[in-house]
C-alpha atoms as a PDB file:
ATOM      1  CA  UNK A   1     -12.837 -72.563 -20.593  1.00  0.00           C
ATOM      2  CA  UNK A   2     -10.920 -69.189 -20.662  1.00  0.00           C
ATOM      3  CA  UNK A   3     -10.306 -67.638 -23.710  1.00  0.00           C
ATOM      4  CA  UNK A   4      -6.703 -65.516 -24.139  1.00  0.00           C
ATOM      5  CA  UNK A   5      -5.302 -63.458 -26.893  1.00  0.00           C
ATOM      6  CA  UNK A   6      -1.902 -62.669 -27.592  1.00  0.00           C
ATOM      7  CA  UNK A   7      -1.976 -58.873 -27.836  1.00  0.00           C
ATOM      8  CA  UNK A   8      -3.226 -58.661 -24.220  1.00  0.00           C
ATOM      9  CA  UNK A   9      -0.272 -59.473 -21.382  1.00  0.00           C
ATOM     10  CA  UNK A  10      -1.116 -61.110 -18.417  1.00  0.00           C
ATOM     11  CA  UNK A  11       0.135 -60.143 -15.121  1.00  0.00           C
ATOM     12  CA  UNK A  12       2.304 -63.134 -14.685  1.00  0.00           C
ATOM     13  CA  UNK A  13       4.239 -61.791 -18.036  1.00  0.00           C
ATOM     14  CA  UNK A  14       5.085 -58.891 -16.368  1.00  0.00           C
ATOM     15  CA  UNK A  15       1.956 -56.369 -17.123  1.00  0.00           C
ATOM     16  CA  UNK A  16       1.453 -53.526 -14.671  1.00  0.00           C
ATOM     17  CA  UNK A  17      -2.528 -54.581 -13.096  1.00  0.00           C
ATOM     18  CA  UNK A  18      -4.915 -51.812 -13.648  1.00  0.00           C
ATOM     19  CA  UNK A  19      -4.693 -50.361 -10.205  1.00  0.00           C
ATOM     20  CA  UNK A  20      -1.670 -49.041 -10.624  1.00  0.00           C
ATOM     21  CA  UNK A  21      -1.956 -47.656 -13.749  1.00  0.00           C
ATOM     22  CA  UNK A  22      -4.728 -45.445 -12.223  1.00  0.00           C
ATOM     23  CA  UNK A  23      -2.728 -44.724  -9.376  1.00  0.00           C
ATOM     24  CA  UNK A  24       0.096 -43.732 -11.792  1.00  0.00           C
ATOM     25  CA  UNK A  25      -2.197 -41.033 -13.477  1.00  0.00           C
ATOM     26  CA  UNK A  26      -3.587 -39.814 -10.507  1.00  0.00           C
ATOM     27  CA  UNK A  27      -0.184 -38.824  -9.177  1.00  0.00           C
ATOM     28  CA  UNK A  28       0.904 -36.950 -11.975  1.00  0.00           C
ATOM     29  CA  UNK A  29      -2.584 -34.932 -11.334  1.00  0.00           C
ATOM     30  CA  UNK A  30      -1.156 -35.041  -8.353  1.00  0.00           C
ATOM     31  CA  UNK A  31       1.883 -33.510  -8.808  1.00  0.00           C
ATOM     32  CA  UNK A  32       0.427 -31.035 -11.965  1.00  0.00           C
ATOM     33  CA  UNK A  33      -1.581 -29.516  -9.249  1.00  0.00           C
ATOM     34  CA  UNK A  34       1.340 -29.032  -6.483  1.00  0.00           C
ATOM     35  CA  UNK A  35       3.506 -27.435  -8.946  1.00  0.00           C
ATOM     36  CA  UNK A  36       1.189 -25.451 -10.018  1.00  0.00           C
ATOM     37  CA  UNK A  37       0.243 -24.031  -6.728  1.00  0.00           C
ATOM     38  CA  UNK A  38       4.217 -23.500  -5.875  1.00  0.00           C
ATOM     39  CA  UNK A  39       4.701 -21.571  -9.231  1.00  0.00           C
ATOM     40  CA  UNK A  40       1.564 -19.234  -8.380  1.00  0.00           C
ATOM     41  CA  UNK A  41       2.728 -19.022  -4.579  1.00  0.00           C
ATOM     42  CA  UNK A  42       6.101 -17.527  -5.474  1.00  0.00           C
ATOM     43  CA  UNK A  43       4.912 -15.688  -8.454  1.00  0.00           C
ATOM     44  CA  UNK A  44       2.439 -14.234  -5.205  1.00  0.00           C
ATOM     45  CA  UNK A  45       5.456 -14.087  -3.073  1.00  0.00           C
ATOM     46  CA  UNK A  46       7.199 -12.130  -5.852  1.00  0.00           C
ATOM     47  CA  UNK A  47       4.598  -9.610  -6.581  1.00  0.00           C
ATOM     48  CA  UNK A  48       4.169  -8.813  -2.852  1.00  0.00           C
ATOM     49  CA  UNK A  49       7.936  -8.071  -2.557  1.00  0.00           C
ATOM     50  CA  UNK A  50       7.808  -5.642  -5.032  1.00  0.00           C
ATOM     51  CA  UNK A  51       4.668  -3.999  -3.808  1.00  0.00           C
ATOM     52  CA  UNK A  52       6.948  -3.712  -0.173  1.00  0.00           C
ATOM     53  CA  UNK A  53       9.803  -2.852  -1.466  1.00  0.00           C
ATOM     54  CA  UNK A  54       7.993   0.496  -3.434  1.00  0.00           C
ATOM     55  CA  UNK A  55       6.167   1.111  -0.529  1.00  0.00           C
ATOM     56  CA  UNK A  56       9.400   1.542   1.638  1.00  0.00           C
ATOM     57  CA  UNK A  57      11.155   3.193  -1.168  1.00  0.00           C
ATOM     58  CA  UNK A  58       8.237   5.929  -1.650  1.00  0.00           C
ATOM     59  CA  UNK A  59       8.836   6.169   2.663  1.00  0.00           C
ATOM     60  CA  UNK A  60      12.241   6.647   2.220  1.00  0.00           C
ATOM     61  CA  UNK A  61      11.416   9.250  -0.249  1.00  0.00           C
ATOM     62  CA  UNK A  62       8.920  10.920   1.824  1.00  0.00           C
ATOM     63  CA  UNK A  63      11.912  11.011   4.924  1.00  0.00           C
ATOM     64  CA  UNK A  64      14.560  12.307   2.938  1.00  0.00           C
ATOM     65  CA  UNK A  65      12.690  15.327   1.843  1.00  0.00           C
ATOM     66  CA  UNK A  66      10.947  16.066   5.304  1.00  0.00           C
ATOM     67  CA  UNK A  67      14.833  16.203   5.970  1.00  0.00           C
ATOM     68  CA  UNK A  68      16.127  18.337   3.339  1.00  0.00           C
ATOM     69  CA  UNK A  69      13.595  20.601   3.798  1.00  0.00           C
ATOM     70  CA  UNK A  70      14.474  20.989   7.781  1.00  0.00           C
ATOM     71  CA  UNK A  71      18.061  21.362   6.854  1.00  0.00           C
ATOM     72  CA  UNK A  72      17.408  24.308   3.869  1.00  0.00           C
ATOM     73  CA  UNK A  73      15.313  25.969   6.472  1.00  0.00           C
ATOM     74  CA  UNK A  74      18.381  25.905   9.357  1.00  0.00           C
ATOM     75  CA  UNK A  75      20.363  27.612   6.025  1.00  0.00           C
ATOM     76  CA  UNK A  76      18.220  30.229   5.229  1.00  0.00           C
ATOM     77  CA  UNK A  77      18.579  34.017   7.222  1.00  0.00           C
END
């Protein structure tokens, strides 16, 4: 003879089964996880942008000298 109480639903009541309850909190792990990795990847992506963008602007620099030196050098007698 089964024994029920009436605090616990059954699944022909409508309750989720176990299974997919675990499922459930295994995808928002899931999905913690990937978002996490995308919000480190473009904080990553960010950082390395900046470091290329300084490095081209220090080049720049470094061009724009060698250039106004050549040009007071044509100007001086």
């Amino acid at each position: 003879m089964m024994k029920s109480t009436d605090s616990v639903r059954s699944e022909e009541e409508g309750a989720l089964p176990t299974t997919a309850v675990k499922l459930n909190i295994w995808h928002k792990i899931l999905f913690y996880l990937v978002g996490l990795t995308a919000a480190l990847t473009i904080c990553l992506l960010i950082r390395l942008s900046n470091k290329l963008a300084a490095d081209a602007q220090r080049k720049a620099m470094a061009h724009f000298k060698d250039i106004s030196s050549r040009i007071g050098h044509r100007f001086d007698n």
